[in-house]
Protein backbone atom coordinates (compact mmCIF):
# COMPACT_ATOMS: atom_id res chain seq x y z
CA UNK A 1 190.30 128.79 152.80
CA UNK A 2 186.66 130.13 153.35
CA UNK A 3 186.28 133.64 154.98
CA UNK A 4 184.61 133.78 158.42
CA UNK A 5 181.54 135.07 158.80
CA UNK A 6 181.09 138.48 159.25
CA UNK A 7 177.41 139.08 159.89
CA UNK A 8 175.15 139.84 163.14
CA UNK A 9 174.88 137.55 165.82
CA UNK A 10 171.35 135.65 165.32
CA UNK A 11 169.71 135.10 169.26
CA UNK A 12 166.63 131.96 168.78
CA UNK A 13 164.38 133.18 171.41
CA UNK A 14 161.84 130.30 171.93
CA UNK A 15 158.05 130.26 172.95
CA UNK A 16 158.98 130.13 177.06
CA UNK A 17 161.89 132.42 177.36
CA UNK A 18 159.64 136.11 176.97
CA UNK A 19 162.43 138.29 178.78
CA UNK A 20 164.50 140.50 177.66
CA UNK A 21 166.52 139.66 180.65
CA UNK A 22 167.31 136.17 178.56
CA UNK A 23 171.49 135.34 179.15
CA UNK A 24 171.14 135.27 175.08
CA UNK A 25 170.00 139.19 175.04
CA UNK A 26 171.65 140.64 178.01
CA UNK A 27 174.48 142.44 176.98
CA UNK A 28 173.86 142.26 173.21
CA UNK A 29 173.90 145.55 171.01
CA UNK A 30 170.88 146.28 168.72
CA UNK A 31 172.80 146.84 165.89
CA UNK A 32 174.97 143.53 166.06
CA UNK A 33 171.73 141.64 166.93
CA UNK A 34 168.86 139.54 164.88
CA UNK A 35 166.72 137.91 167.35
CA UNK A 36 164.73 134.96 165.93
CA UNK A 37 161.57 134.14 166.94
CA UNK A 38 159.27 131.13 165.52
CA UNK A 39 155.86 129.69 165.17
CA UNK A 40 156.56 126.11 164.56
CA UNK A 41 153.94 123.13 163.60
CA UNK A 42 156.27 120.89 165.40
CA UNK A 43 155.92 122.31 168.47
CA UNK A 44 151.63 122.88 168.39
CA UNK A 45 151.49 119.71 167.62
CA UNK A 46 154.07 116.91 168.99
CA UNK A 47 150.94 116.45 171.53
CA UNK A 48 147.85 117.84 170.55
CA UNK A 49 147.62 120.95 172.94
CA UNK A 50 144.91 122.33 174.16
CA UNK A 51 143.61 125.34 171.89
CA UNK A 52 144.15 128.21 174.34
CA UNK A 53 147.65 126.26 175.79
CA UNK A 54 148.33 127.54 171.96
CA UNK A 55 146.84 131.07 172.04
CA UNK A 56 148.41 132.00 174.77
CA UNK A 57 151.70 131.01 173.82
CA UNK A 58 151.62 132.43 169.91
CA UNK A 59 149.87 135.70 170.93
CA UNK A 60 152.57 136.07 174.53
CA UNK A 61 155.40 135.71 172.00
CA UNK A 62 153.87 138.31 169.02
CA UNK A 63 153.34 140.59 171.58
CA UNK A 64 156.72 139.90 173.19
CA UNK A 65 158.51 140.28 169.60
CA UNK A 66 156.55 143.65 169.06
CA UNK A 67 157.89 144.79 172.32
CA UNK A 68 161.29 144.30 171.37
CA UNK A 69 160.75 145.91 167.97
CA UNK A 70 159.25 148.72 169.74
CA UNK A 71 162.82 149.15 172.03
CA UNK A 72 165.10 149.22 168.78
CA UNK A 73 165.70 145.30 167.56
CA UNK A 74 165.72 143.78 165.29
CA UNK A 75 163.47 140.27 164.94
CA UNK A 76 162.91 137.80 162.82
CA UNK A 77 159.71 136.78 162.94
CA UNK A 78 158.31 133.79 161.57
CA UNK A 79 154.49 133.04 161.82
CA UNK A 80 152.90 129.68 161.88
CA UNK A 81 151.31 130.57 158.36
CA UNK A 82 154.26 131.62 156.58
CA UNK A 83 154.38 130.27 152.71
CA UNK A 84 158.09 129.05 153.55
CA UNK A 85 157.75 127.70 157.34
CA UNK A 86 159.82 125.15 157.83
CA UNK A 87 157.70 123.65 160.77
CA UNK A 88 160.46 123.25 163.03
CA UNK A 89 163.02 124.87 165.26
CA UNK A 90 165.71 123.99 163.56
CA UNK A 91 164.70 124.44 159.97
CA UNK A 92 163.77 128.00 160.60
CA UNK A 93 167.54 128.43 162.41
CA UNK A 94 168.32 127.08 159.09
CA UNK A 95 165.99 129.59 157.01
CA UNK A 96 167.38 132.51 159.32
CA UNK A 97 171.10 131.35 158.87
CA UNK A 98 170.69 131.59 154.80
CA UNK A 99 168.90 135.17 155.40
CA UNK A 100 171.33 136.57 157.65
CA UNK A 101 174.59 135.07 157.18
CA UNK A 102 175.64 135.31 161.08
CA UNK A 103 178.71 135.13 162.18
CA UNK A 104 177.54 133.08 165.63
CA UNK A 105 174.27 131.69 166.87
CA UNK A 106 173.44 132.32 171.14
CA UNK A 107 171.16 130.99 171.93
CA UNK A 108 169.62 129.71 175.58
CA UNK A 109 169.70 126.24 176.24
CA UNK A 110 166.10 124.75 176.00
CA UNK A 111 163.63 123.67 179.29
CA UNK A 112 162.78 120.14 176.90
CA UNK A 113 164.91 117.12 176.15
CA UNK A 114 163.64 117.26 173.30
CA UNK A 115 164.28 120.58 171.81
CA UNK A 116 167.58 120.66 173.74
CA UNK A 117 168.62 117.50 171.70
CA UNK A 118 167.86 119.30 168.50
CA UNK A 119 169.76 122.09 169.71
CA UNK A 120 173.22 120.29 170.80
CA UNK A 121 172.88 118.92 166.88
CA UNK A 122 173.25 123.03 165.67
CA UNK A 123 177.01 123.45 165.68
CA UNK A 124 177.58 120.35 163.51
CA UNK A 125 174.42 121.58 161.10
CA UNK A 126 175.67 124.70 160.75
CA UNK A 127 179.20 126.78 159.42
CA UNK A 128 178.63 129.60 162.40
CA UNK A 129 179.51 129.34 165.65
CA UNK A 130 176.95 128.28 168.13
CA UNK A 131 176.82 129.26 171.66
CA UNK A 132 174.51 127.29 174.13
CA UNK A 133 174.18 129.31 177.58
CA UNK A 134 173.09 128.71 180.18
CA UNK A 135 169.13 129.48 181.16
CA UNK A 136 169.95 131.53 184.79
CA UNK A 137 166.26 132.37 185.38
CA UNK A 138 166.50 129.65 187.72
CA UNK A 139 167.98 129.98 191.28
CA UNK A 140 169.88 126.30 190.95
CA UNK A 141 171.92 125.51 188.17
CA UNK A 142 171.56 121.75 186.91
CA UNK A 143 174.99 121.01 187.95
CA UNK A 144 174.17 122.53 191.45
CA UNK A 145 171.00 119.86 191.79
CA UNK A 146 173.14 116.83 190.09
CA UNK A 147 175.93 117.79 193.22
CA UNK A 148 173.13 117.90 195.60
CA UNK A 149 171.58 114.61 194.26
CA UNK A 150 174.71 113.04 193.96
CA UNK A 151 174.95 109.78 196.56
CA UNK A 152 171.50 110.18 196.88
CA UNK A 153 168.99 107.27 197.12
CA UNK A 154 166.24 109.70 197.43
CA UNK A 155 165.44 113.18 196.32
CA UNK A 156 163.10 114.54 198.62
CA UNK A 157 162.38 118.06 197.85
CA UNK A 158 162.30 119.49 201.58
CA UNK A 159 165.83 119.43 201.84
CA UNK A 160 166.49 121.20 198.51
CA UNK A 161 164.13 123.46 199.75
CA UNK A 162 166.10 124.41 202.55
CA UNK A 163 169.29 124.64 200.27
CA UNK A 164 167.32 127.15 198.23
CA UNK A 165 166.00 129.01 200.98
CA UNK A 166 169.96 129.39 202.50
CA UNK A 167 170.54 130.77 198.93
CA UNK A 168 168.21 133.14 198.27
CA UNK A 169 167.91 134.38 202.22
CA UNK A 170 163.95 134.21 201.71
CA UNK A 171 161.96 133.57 205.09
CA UNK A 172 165.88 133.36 207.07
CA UNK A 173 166.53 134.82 210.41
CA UNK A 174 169.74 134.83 210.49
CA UNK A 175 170.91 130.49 209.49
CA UNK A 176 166.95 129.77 210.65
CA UNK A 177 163.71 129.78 208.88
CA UNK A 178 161.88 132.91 209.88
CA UNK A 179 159.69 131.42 212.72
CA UNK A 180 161.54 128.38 213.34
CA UNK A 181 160.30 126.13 210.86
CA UNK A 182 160.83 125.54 207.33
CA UNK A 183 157.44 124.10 206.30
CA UNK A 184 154.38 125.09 207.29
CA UNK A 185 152.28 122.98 205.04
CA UNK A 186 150.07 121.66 208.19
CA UNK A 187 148.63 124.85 208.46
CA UNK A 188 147.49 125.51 205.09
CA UNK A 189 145.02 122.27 204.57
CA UNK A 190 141.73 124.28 205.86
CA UNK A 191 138.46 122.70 204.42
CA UNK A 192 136.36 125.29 202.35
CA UNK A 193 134.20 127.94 204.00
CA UNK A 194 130.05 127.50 202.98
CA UNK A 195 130.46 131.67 202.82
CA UNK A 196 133.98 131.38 201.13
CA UNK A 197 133.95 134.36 198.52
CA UNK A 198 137.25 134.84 197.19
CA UNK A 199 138.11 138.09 194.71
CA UNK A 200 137.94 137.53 190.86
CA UNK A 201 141.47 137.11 189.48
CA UNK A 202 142.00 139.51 186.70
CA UNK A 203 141.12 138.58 183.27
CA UNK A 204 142.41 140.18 180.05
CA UNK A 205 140.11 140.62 177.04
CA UNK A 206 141.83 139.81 173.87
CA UNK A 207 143.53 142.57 171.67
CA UNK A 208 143.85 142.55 167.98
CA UNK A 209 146.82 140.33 168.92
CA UNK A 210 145.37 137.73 170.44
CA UNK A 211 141.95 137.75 168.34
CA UNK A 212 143.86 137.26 165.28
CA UNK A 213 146.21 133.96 167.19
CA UNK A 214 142.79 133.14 168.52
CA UNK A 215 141.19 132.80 164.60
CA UNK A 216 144.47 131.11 163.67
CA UNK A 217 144.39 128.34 165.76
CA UNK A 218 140.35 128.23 165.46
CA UNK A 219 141.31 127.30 162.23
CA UNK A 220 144.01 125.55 162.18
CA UNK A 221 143.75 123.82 165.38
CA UNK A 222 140.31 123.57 165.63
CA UNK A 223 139.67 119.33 166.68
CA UNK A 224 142.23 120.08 169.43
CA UNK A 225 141.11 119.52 172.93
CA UNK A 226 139.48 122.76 174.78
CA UNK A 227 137.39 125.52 174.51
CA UNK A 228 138.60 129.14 173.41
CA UNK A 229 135.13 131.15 174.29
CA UNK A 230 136.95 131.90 177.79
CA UNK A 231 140.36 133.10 176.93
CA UNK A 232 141.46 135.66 179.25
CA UNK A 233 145.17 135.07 180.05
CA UNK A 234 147.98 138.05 180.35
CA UNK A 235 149.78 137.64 177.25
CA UNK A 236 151.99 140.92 177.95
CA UNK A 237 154.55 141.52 181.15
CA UNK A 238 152.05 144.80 181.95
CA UNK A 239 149.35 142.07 181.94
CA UNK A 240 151.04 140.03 184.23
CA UNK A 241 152.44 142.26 186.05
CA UNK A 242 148.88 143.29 186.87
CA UNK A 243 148.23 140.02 187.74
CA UNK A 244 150.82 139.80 190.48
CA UNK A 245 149.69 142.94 191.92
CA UNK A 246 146.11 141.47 192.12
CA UNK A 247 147.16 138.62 193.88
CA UNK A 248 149.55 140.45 196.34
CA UNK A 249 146.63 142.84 197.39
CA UNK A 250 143.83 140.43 197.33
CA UNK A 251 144.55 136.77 197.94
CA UNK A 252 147.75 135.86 199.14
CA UNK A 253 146.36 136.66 203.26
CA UNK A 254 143.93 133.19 202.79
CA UNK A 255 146.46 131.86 199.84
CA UNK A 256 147.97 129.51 202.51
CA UNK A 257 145.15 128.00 204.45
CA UNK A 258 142.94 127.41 201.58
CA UNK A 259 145.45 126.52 198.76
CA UNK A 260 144.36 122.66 199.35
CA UNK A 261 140.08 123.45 198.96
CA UNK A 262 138.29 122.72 195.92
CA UNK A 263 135.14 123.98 195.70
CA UNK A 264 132.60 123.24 192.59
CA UNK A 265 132.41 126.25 189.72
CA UNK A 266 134.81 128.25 191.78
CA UNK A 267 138.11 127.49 189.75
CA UNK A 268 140.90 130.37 190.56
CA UNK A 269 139.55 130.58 194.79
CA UNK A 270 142.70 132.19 196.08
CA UNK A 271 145.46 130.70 193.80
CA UNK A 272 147.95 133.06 192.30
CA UNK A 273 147.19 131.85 188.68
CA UNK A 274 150.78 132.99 187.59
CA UNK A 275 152.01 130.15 186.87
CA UNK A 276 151.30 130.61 182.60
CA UNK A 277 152.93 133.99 183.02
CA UNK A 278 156.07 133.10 185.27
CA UNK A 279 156.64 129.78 182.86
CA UNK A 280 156.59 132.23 179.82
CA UNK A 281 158.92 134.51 181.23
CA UNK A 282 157.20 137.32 181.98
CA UNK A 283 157.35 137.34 185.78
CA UNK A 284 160.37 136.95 187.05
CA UNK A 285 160.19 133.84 190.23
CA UNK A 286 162.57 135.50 192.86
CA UNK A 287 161.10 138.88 192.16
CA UNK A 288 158.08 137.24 192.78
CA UNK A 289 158.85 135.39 196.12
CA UNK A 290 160.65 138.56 196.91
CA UNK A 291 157.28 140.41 196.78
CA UNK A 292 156.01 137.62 198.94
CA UNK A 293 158.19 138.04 201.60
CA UNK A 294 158.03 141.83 201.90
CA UNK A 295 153.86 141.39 202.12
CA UNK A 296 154.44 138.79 204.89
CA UNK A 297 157.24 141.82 207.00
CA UNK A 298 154.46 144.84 206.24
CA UNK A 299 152.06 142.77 208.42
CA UNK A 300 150.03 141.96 205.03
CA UNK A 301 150.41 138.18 204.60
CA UNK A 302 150.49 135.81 207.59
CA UNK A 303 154.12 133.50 207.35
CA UNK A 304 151.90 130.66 206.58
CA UNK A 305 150.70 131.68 203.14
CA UNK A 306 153.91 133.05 202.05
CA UNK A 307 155.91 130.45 203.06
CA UNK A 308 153.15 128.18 200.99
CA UNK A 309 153.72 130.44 197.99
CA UNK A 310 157.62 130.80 198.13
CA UNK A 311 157.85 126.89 198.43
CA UNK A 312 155.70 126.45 195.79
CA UNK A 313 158.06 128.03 193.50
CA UNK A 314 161.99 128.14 195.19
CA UNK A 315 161.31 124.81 195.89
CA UNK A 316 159.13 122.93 194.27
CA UNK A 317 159.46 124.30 190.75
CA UNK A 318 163.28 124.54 191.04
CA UNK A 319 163.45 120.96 192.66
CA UNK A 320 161.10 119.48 189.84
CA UNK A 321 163.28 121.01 186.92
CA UNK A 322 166.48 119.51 188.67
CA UNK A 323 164.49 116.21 189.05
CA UNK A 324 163.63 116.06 185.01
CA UNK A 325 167.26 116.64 183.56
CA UNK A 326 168.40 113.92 186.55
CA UNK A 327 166.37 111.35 185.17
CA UNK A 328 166.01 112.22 181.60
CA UNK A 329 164.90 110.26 179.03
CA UNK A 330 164.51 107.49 181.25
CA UNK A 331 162.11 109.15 183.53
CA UNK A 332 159.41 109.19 180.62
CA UNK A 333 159.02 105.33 179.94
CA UNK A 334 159.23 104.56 184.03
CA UNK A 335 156.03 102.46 185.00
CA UNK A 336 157.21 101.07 188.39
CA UNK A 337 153.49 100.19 189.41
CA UNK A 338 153.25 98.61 185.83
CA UNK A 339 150.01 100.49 185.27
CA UNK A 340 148.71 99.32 181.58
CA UNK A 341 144.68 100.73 181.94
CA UNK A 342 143.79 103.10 178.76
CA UNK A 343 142.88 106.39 179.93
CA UNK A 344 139.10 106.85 180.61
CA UNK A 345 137.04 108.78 178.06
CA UNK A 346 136.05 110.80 180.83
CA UNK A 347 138.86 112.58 180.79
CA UNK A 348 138.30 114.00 177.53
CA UNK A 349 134.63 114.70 177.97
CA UNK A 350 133.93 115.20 181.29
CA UNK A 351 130.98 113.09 181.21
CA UNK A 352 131.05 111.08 184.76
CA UNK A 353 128.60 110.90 187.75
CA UNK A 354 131.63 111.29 189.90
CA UNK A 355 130.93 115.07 190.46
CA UNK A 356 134.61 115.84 191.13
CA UNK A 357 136.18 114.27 188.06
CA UNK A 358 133.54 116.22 185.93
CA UNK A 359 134.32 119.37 187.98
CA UNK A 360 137.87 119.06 187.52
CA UNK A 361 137.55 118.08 183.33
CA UNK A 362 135.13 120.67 183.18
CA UNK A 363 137.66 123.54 184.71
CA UNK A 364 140.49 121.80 182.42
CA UNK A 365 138.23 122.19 178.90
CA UNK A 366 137.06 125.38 179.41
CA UNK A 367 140.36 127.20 181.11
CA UNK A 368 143.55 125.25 180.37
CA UNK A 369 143.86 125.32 184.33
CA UNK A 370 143.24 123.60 187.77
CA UNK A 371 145.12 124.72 190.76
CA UNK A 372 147.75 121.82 192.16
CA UNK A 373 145.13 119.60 194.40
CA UNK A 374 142.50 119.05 192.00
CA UNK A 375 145.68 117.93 189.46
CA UNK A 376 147.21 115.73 192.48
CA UNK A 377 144.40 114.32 194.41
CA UNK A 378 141.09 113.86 192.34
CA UNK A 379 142.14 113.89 188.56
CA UNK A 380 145.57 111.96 189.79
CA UNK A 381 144.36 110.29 192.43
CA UNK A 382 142.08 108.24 190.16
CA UNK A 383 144.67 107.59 187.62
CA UNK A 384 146.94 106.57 190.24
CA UNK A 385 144.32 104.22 191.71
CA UNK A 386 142.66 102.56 188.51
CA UNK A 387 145.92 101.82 186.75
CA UNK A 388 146.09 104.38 184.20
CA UNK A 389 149.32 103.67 182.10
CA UNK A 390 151.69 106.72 182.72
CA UNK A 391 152.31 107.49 179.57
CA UNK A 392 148.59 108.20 178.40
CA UNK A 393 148.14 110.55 181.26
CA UNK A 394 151.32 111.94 181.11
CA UNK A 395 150.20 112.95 178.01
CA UNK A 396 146.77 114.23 178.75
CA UNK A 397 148.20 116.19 181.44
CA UNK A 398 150.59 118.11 178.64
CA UNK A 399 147.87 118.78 176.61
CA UNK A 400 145.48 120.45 178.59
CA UNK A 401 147.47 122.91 181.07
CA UNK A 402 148.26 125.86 179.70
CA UNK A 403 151.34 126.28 181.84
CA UNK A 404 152.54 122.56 180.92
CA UNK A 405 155.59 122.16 179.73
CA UNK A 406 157.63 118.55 180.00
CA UNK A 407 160.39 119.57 182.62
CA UNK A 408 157.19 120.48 184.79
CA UNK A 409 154.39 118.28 184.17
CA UNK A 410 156.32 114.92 183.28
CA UNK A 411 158.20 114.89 187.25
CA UNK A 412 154.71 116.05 188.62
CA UNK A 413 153.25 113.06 186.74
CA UNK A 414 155.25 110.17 186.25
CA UNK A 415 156.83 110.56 189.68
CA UNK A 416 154.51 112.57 192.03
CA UNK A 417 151.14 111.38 191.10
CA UNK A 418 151.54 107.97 189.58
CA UNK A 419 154.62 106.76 191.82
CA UNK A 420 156.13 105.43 188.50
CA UNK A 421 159.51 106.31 188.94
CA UNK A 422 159.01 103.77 191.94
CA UNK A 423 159.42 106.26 195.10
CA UNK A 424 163.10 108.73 194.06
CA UNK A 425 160.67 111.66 194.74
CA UNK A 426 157.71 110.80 196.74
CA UNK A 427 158.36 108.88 199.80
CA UNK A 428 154.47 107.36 199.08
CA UNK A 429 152.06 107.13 196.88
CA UNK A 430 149.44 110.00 196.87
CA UNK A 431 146.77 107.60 197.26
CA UNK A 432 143.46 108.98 198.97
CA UNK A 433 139.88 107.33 199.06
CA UNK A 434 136.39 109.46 199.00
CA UNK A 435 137.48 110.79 202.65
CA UNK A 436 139.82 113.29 201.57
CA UNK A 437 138.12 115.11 198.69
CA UNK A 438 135.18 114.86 201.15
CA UNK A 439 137.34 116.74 203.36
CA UNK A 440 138.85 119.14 201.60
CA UNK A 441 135.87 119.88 198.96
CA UNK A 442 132.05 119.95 198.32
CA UNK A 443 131.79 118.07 195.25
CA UNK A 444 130.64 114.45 198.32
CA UNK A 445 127.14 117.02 198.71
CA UNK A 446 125.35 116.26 195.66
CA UNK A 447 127.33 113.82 194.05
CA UNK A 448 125.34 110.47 192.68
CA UNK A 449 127.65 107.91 194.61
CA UNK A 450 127.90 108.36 198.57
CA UNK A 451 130.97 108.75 200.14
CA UNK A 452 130.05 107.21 202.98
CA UNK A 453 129.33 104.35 201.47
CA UNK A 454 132.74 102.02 201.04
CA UNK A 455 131.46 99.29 198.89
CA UNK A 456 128.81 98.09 196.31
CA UNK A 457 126.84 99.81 193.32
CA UNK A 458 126.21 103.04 194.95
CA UNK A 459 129.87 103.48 196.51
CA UNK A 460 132.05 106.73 195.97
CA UNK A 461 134.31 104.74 193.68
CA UNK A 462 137.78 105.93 195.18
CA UNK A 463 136.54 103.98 198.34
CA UNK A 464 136.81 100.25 197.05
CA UNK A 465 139.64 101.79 194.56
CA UNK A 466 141.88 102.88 197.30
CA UNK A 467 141.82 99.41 198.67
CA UNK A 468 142.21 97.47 195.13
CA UNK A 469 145.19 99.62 195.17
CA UNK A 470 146.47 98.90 197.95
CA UNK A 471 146.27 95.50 197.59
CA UNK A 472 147.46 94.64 194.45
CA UNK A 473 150.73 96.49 195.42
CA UNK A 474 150.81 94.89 198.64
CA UNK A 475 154.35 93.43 197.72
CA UNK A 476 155.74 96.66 196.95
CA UNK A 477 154.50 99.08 199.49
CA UNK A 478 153.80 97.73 202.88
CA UNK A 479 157.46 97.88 204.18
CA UNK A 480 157.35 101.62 203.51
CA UNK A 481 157.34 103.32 206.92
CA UNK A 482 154.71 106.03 205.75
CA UNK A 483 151.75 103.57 204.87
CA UNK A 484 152.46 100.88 206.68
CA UNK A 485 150.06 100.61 209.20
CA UNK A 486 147.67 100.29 206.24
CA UNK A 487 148.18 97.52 206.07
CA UNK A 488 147.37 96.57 209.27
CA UNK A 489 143.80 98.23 208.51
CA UNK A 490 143.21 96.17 205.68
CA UNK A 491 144.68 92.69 207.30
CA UNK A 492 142.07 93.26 210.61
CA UNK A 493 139.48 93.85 208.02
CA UNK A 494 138.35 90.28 207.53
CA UNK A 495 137.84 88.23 204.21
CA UNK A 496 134.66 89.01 203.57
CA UNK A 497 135.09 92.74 203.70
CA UNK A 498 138.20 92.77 201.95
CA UNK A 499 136.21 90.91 199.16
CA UNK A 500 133.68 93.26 198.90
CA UNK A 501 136.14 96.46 198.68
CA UNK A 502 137.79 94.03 195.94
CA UNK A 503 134.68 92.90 193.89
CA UNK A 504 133.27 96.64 193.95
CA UNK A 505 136.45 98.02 192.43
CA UNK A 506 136.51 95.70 189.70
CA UNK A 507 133.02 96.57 189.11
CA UNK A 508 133.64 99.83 188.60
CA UNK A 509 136.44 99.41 186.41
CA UNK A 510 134.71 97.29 184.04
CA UNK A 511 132.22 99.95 183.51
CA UNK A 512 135.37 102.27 182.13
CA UNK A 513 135.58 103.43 178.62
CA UNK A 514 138.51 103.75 177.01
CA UNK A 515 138.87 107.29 175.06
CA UNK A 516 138.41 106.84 171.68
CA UNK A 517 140.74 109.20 170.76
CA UNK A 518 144.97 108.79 170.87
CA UNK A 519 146.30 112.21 171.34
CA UNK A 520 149.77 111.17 169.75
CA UNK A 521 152.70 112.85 170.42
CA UNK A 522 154.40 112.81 167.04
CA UNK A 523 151.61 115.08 165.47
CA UNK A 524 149.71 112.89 163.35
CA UNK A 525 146.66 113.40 165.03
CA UNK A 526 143.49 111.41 166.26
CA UNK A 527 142.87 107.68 165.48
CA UNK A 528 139.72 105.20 167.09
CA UNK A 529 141.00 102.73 169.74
């Protein structure tokens, strides 16, 4: 009978768990301990992310691994350009397992189906035991969400909201929200300010780190989507720590009532921008909404913009991860509206006359970022409205957001922006015409098309696309109590007008071009449509 192992304990830390608070580390003595971290081809490339998505991630976990070095462990570190790299997760567990003969493998269970499905294969791939614990960065544990969703026909994320807020006694007087409600989302939809002139967030120039990740994926990576001229992410929890504190000293007081304005060139306004470094791991989320709330009781923040910011990540980020392992893998193939359009090669290039789609690409190419409503209600709105098949932009959104990752972007996508998982999380469509950006932006002042106009060759095309919408799902949507009385709209509208909204719409669709690029999700790169 074989001996049992005898050797250390070998921890996998992967490219978004950056704590040394991970259940996997806590508790774990330096001497017993080989923590493995890995640069893996599989994972820069099973879509093809953007270039600084990649930077930031390589040079956050070198840095991280140096860090831990510097405290006493020991890591294994395995670079992307390693002779011997076996190009995925679990060939370099594999690699490791042969190196260090360990007695048991912990590691923390993954935030992807997809790694997480390679990861459940481990104990039957390898002779050690293998411990899968659980990730408790998060304030809900799956199994809390799947008892809250249980009997559910829809998820709304208000009332998990409200569960999390009983949890973590954030914004609670006593069993009430602090001032009586729990949302106060009407207040923070102010239209930009002409003399608007919010701080500059802080950006970090690259150290010998992050020059040398930024040369490797130059070259390695270098046909992938984005620009790497403007990197200037934290890559370090001092960097993003400094980050927070900018934030929580110079923005979060108009946070709230400007967190829905877009205004053209200006692309961090008063956003936090910490969402890269809290999906890494370097900021902790409750220590963050913590912070929040204590800004909001010194008299620093008004309730509405901290309430905005703690819902934005006790709520919405916990009730989006509970949403993806709910409906997982099923949620990734849903196309309720049956949306087939290719994606625009617009996307890609940023080469439109509509001013706020080039705005929006533009800020995407050369940052990896847009805040929330130029994601949702320009670049998704027009997906939404023109068709685009779900799985295209689905795509394009992981790609080019450097704080993408599938258990965020694919519920945001697939089920908040393109309706496809057929209403479970929105209880409507987030369907807008030229009105709203108007509204809430100044891309309508000098654009080429008029917003005014509603139909014909000069037309701000969302106006005749919000109708085509409309009407081809007719069938679908106008029982649903929220929209409606749209309906109504469009039915004392008249034939003739409704024809014109119709005919314009095609129009403009015809004049689409598909990208010519696929950006395929099993690696193998670009090929013409």
């Amino acid at each position: 009978m074989p001996s049992e192992p005898t050797g250390p304990v070998l921890v996998p830390v992967l490219g978004d768990q950056l704590t040394r608070d991970l259940a996997s580390i806590r508790g774990r003595t330096k001497d017993d301990t080989v923590i493995l971290m890995m640069e893996v081809w599989d994972e820069a490339t099973y879509v093809r992310h953007h270039k600084q998505k990649i930077a930031l991630i390589f040079s956050a976990m070198r840095h991280f691994a140096a860090e831990l070095e510097d405290a006493g462990w020991q890591v294994d570190y395995v670079r992307l350009d390693d002779a011997d790299n076996a190009g995925s997760f679990t060939g370099e567990v594999a690699r490791a397992v042969e190196r260090h003969g360990p007695r048991a493998i912990h590691v923390v269970e993954a935030g992807e189906w997809r790694v997480q499905q390679a990861i459940e294969e481990w104990p039957d791939k390898f002779a050690c035991e293998v411990e899968i614990l659980l990730d408790d960065r998060f304030i809900a544990r799956l199994s809390e969400f799947r008892d809250w969703a249980e009997d559910r026909d829809t998820l709304r994320m208000e009332y998990f909201y409200r569960e999390m807020r009983r949890k973590t006694g954030l914004l609670m007087d006593g069993d009430k929200p602090e001032g009586g409600e729990w949302n106060l989302d009407k207040q923070n939809r102010e239209s930009p300010e002409d003399d608007m002139d919010p701080p500059e967030r802080p950006k970090f120039e690259p150290d010998k780190i992050t020059c040398e990740v930024i040369d490797l994926v130059q070259d390695r990576f270098g046909d992938h989507f984005g620009s790497l001229e403007t990197f200037a992410w934290p890559v370090t929890r001092d960097e993003a720590e400094e980050a927070a504190d900018a934030f929580f000293a110079e923005r979060i007081e108009k946070f709230g009532p400007y967190q829905d304005a877009m205004v053209c060139g200006e692309d961090d306004l008063y956003h936090s921008m910490l969402s890269t470094s809290i999906n890494l791991g370097l900021l902790d989320p409750l220590e963050l909404c913590q912070r929040a709330e204590k800004a909001y009781k010194d008299g620093k923040a008004p309730l509405n913009s901290v309430e905005g910011f703690i819902r934005q990540i006790i709520g919405w980020r916990e009730y989006v991860r509970g949403f993806y392992w709910q409906f997982m893998p099923d949620l990734q193939s849903s196309n309720a509206l049956n949306a087939q359009r290719a994606l625009p090669e617009f996307y890609w290039t940023g080469e439109t006359d509509m001013r706020c789609l080039a705005d929006c690409v533009r800020s995407t190419r050369d940052n990896a970022h847009a805040h929330h409503i130029q994601r949702l209600m320009v670049l998704g709105n027009f997906a939404l409205l023109a068709g685009i098949n779900p799985r295209e932009v689905q795509d394009w959104y992981l790609v080019v957001y450097a704080d993408a990752y599938e258990w965020v972007e694919l519920p945001n996508v697939a089920a908040m922006i393109l309706y496809a998982d057929g209403g479970k999380l929105a209880s409507k469509p987030y369907a807008a015409s030229g009105n709203y950006i108007n509204k809430m932006s100044d891309y309508c002042k000098r654009c080429r098309y008029s917003v005014s106009k509603k139909t014909g060759e000069n037309a701000c095309p969302f106006n005749p696309l919000y109708w085509h919408f409309m009407h081809r799902h007719c069938e679908r949507l106008e029982s649903n109590h929220r929209i409606g009385r749209i309906y109504s709209t469009w039915d004392r509208m008249g034939e003739d007008k409704q024809q014109a909204y119709l005919e314009s719409a095609e129009a403009f669709l015809e004049t689409l071009v598909p990208a010519k690029k696929t950006w395929a999700r099993n690696g193998q790169g670009t090929s013409e449509s």
